[in-house]
Structure formats: C-alpha cells, structure tokens
PDB file of N, CA and C in Angstrom:
ATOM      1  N   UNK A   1      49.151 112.947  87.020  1.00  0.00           N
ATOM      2  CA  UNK A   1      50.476 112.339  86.960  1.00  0.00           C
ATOM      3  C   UNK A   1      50.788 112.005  85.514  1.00  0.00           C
ATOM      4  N   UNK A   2      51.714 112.667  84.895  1.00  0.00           N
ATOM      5  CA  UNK A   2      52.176 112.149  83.630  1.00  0.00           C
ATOM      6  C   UNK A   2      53.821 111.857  83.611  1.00  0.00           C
ATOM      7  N   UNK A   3      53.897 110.392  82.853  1.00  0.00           N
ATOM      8  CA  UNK A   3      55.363 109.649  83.113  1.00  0.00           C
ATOM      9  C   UNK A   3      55.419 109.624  81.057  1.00  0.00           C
ATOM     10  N   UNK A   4      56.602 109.999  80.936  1.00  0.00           N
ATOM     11  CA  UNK A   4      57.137 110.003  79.190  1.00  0.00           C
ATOM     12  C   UNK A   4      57.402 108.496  79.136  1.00  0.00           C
ATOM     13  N   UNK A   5      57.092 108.601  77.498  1.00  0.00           N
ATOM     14  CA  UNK A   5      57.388 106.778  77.236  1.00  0.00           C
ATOM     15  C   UNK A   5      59.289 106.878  77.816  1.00  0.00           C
ATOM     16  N   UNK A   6      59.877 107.708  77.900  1.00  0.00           N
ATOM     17  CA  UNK A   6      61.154 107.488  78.458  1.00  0.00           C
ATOM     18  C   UNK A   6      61.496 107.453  79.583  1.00  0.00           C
ATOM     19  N   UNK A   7      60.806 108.132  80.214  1.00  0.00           N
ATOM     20  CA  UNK A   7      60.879 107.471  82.206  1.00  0.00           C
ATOM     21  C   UNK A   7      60.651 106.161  81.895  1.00  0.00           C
ATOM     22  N   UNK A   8      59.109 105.863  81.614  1.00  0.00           N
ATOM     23  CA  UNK A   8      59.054 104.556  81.998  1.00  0.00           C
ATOM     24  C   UNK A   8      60.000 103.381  81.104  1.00  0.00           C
ATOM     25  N   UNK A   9      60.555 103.414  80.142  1.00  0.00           N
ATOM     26  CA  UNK A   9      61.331 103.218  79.066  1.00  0.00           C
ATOM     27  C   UNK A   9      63.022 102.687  80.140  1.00  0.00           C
ATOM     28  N   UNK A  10      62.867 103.982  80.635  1.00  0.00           N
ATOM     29  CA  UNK A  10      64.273 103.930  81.834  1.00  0.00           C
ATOM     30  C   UNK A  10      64.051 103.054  82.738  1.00  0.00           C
ATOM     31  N   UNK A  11      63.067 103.309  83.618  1.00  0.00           N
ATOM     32  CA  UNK A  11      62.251 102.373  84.632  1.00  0.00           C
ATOM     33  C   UNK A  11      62.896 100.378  84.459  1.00  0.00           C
ATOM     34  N   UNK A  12      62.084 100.260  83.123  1.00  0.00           N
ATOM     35  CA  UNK A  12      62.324  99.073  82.581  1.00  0.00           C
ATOM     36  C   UNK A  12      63.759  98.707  82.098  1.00  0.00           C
ATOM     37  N   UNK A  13      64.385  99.508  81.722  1.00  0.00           N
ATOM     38  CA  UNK A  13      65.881  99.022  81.374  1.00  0.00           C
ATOM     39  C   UNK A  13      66.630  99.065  82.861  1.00  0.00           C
ATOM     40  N   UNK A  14      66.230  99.723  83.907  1.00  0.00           N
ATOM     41  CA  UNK A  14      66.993 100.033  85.462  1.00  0.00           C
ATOM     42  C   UNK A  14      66.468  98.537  86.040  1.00  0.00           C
ATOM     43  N   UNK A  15      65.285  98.017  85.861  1.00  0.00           N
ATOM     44  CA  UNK A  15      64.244  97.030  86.345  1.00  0.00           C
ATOM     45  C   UNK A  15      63.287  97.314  87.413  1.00  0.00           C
ATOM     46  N   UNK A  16      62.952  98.700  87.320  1.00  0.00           N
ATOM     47  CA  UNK A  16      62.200  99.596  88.740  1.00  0.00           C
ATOM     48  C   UNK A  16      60.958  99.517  88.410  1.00  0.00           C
ATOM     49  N   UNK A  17      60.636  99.352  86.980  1.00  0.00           N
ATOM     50  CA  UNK A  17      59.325  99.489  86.543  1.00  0.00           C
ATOM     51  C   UNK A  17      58.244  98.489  87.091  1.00  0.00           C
ATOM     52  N   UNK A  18      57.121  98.986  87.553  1.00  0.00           N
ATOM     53  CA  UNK A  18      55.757  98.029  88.305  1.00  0.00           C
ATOM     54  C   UNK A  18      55.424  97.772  86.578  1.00  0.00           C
ATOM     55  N   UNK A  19      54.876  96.506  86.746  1.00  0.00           N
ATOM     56  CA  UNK A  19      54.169  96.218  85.759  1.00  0.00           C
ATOM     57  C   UNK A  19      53.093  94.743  86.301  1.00  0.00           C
ATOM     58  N   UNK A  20      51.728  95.441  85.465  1.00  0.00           N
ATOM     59  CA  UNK A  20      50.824  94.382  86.254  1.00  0.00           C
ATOM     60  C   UNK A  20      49.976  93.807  85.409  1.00  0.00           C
ATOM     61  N   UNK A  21      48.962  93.100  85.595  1.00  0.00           N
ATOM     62  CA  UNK A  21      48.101  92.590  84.346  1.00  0.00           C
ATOM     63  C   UNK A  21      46.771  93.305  84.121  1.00  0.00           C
ATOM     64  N   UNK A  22      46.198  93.555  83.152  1.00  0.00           N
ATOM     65  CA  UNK A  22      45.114  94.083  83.222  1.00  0.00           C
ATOM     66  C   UNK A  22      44.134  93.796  84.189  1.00  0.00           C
ATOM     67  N   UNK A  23      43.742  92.619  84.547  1.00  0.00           N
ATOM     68  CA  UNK A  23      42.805  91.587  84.995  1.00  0.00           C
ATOM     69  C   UNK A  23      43.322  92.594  87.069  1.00  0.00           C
ATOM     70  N   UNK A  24      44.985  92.524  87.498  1.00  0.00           N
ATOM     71  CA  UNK A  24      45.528  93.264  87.939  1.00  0.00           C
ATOM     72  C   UNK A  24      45.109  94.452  88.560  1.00  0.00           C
ATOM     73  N   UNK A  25      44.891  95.507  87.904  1.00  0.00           N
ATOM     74  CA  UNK A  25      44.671  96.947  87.750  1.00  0.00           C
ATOM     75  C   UNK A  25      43.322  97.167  88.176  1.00  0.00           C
ATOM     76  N   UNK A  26      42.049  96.587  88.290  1.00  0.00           N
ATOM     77  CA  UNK A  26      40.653  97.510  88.898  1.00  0.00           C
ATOM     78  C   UNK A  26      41.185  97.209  90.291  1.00  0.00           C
ATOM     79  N   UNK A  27      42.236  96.197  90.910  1.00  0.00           N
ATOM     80  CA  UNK A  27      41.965  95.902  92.258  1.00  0.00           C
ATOM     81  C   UNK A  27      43.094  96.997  92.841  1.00  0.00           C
ATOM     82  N   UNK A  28      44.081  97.536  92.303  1.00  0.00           N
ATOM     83  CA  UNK A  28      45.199  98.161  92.560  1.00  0.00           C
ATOM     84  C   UNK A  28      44.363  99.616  92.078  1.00  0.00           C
ATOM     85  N   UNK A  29      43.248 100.123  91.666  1.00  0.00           N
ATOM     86  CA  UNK A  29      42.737 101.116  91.812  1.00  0.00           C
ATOM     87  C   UNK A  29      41.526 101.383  93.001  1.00  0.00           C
ATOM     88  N   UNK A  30      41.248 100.422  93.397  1.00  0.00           N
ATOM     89  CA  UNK A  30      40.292 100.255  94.290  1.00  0.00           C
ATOM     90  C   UNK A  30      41.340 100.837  95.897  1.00  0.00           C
ATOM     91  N   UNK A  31      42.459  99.969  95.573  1.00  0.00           N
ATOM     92  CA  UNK A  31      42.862  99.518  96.701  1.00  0.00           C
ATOM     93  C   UNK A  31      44.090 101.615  96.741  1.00  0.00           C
ATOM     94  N   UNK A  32      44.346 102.061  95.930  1.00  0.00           N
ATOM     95  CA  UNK A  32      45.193 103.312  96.025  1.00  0.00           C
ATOM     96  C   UNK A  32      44.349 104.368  95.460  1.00  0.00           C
ATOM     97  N   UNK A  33      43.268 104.104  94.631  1.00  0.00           N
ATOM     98  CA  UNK A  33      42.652 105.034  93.667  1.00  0.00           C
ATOM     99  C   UNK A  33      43.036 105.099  92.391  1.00  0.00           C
ATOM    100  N   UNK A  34      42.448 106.455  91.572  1.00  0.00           N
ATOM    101  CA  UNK A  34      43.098 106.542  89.829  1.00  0.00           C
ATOM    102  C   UNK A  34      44.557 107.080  90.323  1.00  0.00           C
ATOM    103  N   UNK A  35      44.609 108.380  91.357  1.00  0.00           N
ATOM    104  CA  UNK A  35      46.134 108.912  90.945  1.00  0.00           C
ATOM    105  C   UNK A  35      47.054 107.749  91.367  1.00  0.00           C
ATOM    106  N   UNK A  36      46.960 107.144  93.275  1.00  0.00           N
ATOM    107  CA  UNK A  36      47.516 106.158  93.760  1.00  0.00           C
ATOM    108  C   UNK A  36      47.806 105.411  92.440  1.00  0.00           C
ATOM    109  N   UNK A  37      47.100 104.243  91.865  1.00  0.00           N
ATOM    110  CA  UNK A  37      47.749 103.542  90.760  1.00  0.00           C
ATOM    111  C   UNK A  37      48.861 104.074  89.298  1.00  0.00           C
ATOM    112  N   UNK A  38      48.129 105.234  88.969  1.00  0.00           N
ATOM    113  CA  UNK A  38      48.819 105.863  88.062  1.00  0.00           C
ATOM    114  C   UNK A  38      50.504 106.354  88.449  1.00  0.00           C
ATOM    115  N   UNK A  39      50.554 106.580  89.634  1.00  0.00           N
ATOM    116  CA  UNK A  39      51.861 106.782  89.865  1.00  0.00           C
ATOM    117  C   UNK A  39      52.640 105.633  90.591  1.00  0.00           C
ATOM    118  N   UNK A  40      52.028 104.587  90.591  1.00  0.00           N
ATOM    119  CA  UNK A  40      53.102 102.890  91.166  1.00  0.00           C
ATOM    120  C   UNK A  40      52.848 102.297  89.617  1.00  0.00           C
ATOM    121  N   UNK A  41      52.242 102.166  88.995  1.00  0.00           N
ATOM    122  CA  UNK A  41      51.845 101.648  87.545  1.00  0.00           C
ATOM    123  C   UNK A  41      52.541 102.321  86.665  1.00  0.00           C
ATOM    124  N   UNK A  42      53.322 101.030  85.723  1.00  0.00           N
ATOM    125  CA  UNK A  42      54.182 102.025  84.847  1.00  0.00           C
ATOM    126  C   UNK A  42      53.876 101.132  83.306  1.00  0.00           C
ATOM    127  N   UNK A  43      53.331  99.945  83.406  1.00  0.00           N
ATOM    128  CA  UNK A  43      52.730  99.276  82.422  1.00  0.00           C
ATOM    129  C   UNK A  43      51.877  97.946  82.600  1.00  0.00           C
ATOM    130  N   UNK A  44      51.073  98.636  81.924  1.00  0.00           N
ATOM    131  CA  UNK A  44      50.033  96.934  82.144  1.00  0.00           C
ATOM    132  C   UNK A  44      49.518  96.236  81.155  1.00  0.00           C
ATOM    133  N   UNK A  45      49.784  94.987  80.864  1.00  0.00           N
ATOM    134  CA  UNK A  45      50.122  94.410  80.086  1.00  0.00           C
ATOM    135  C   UNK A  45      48.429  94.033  79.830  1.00  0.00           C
ATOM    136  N   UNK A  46      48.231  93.338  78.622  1.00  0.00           N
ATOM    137  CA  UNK A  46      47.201  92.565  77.718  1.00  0.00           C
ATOM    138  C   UNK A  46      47.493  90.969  77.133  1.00  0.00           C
ATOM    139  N   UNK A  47      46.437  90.352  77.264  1.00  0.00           N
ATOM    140  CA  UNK A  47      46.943  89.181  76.313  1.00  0.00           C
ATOM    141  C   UNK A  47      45.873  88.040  75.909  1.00  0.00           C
ATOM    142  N   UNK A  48      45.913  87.693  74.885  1.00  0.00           N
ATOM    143  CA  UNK A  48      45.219  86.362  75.285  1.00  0.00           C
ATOM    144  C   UNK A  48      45.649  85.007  75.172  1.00  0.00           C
ATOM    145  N   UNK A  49      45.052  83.883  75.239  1.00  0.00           N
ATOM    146  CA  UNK A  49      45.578  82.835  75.872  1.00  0.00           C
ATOM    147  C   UNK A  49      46.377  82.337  74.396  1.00  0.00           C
ATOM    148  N   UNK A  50      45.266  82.445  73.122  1.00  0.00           N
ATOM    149  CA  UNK A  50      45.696  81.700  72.128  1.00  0.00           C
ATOM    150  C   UNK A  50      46.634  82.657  71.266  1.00  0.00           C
ATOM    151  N   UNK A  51      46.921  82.323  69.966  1.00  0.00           N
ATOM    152  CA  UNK A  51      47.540  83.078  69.160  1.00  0.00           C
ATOM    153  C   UNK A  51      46.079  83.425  68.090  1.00  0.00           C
ATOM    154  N   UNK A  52      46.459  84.407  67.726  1.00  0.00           N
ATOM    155  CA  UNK A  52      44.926  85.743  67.173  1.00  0.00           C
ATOM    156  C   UNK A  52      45.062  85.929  65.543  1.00  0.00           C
ATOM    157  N   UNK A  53      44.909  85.520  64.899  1.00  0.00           N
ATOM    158  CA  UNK A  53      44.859  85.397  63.394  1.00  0.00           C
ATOM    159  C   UNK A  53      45.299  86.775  62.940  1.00  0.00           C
ATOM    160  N   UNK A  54      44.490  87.859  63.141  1.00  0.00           N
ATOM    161  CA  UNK A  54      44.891  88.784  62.801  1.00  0.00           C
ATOM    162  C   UNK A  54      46.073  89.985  63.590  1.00  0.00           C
ATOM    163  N   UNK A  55      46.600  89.049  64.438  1.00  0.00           N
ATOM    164  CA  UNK A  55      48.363  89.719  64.633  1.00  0.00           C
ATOM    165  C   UNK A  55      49.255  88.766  64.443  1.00  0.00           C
ATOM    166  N   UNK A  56      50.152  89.533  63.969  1.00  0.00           N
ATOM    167  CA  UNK A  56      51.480  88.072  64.001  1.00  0.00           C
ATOM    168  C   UNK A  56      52.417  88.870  63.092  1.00  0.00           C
ATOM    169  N   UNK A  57      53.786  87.688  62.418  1.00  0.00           N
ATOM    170  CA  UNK A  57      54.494  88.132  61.841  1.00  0.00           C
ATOM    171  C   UNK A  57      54.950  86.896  61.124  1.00  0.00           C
ATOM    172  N   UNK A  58      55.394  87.039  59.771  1.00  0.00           N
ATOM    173  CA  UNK A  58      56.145  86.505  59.154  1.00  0.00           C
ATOM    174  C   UNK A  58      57.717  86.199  59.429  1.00  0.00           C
ATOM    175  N   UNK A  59      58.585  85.454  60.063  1.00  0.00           N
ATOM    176  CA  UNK A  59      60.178  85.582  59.920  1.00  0.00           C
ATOM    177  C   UNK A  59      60.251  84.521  58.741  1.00  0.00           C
ATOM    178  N   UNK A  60      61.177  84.866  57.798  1.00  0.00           N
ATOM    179  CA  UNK A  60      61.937  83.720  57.104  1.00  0.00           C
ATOM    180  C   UNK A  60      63.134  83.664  57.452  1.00  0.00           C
ATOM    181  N   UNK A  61      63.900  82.513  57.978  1.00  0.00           N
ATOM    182  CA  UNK A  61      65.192  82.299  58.951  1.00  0.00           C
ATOM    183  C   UNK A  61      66.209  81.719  57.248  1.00  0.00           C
ATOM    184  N   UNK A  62      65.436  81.697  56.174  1.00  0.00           N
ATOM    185  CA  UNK A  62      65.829  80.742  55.060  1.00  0.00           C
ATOM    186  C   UNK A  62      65.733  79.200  55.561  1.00  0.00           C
ATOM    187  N   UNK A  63      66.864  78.207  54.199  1.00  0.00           N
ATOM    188  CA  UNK A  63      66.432  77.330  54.406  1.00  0.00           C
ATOM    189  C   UNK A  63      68.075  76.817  54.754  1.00  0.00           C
ATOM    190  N   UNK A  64      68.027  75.460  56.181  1.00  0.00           N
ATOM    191  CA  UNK A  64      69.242  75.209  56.785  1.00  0.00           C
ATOM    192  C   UNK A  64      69.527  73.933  55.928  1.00  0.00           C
ATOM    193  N   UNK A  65      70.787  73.432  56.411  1.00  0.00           N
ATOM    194  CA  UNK A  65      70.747  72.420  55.435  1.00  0.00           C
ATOM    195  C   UNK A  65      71.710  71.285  56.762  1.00  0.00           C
ATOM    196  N   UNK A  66      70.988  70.549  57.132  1.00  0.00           N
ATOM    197  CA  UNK A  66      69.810  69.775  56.891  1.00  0.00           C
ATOM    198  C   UNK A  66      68.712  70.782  57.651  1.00  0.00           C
ATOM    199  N   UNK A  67      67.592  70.074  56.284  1.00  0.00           N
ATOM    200  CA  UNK A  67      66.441  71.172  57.508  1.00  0.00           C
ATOM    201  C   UNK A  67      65.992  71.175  58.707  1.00  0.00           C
ATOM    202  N   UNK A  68      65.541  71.825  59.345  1.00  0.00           N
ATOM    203  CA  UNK A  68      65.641  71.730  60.765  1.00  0.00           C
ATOM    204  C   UNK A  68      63.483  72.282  61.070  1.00  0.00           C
ATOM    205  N   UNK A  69      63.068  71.748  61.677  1.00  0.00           N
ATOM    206  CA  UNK A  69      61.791  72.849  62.474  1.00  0.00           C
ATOM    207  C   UNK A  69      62.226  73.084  63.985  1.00  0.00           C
ATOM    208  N   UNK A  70      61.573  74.345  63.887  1.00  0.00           N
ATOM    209  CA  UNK A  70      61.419  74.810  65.352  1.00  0.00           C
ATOM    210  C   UNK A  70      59.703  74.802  65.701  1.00  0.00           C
ATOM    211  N   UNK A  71      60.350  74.099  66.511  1.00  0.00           N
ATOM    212  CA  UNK A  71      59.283  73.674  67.670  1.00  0.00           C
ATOM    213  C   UNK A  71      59.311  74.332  68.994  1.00  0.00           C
ATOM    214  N   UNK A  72      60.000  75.532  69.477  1.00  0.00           N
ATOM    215  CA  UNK A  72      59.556  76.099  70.574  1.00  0.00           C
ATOM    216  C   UNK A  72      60.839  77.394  70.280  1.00  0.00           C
ATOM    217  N   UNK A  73      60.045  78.403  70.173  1.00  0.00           N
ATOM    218  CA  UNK A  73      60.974  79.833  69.792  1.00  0.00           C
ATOM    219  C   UNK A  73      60.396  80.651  70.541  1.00  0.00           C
ATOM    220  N   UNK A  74      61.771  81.739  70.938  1.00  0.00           N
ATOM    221  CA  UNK A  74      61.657  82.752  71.902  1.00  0.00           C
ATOM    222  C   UNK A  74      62.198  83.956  71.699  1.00  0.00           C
ATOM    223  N   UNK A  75      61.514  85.406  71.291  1.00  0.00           N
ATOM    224  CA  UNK A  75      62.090  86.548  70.452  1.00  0.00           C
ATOM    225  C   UNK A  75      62.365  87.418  71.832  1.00  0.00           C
ATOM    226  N   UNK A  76      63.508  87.812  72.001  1.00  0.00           N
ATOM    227  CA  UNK A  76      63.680  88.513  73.172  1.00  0.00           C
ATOM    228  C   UNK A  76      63.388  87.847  74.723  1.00  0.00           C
ATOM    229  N   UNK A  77      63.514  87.008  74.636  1.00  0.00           N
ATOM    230  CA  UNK A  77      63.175  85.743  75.699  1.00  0.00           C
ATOM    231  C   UNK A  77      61.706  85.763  76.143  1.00  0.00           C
ATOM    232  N   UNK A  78      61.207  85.997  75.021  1.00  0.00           N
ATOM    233  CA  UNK A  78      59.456  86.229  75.172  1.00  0.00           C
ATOM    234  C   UNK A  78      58.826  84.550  74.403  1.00  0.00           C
ATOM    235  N   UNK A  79      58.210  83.449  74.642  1.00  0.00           N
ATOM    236  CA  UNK A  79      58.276  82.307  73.888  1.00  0.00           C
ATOM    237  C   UNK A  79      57.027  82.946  73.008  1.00  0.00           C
ATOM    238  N   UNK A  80      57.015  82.245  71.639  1.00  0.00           N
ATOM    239  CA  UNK A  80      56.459  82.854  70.326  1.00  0.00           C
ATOM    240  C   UNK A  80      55.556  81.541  69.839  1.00  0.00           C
ATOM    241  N   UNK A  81      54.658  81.950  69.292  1.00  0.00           N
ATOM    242  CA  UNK A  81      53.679  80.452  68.976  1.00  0.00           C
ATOM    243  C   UNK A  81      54.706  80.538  67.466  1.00  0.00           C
ATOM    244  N   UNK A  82      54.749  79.122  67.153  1.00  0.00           N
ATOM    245  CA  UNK A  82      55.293  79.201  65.507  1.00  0.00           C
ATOM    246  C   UNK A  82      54.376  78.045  64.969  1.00  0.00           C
ATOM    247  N   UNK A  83      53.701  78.675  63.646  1.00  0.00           N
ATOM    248  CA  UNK A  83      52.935  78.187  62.913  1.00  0.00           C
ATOM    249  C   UNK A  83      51.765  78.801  62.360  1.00  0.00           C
ATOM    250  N   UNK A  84      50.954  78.719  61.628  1.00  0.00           N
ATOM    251  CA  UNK A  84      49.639  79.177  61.312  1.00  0.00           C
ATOM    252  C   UNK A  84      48.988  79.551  62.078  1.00  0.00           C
ATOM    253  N   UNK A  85      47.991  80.666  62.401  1.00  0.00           N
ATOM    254  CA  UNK A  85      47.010  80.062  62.960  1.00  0.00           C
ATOM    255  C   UNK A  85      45.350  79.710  62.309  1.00  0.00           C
TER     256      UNK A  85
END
C-alpha cells in the first residue's frame, strides 16, 4: 500500500485522515496486521513530554511597547513551550 505525502496531505485538510500515537500503532497492527494498519493509518505522531534542547526555534515578535511576556503560546493552534530549555 503506498499513499503520496498528497493523499494523505488531502486526507488532513478534508479531516478523513486516521492519525494515532506511536505508543498506538503495535496494537492497531496486531489487531489488522502490517497491510490492515498501513491502509487505515495515515499518520502517527511522536513526542515527548518535555521540551528537547536540541529542537526548537527562535521567533523574535520584536519589542512591544509596553512590554509584554507570553506566558502560554500557540503556533497553528498547537500550544508551544516558550523559553529556554
């Protein structure tokens, strides 16, 4: 079974797309097999709990006047750790 990053791309903009967690996925192969999962599975996600030193990103928003911190930010309605780690 092979799906293009643009099916599933479509999938997700339609909202049809299965998406499950890694942790998810040995039980949804057990339970359909490799092809069974591969064709209801259209992304499976990763993560860990904390924020990881070596990924991240820099934004500079500049500076507001009066200054302001953010204390709870969300990029694409995804919430974002802000600060060092």
């Amino acid at each position: 079974m092979h799906k293009s990053i643009e099916q599933i791309n479509e999938r997700i903009r339609d909202g049809s797309a299965r998406v499950v967690t890694a942790e998810e996925m040995p039980g949804l192969v057990d339970e359909l097999g490799e092809e069974g999962a591969l064709k209801e599975v259209d992304v499976v996600t990763t993560g860990t709990f904390g924020a990881m030193c070596s990924s991240g990103a820099f934004l500079n928003f500049g500076h507001s006047e009066p200054p302001i911190r953010m204390e709870r930010i969300w990029l694409n309605d995804v919430e974002a750790y802000g600060g060092l780690a």
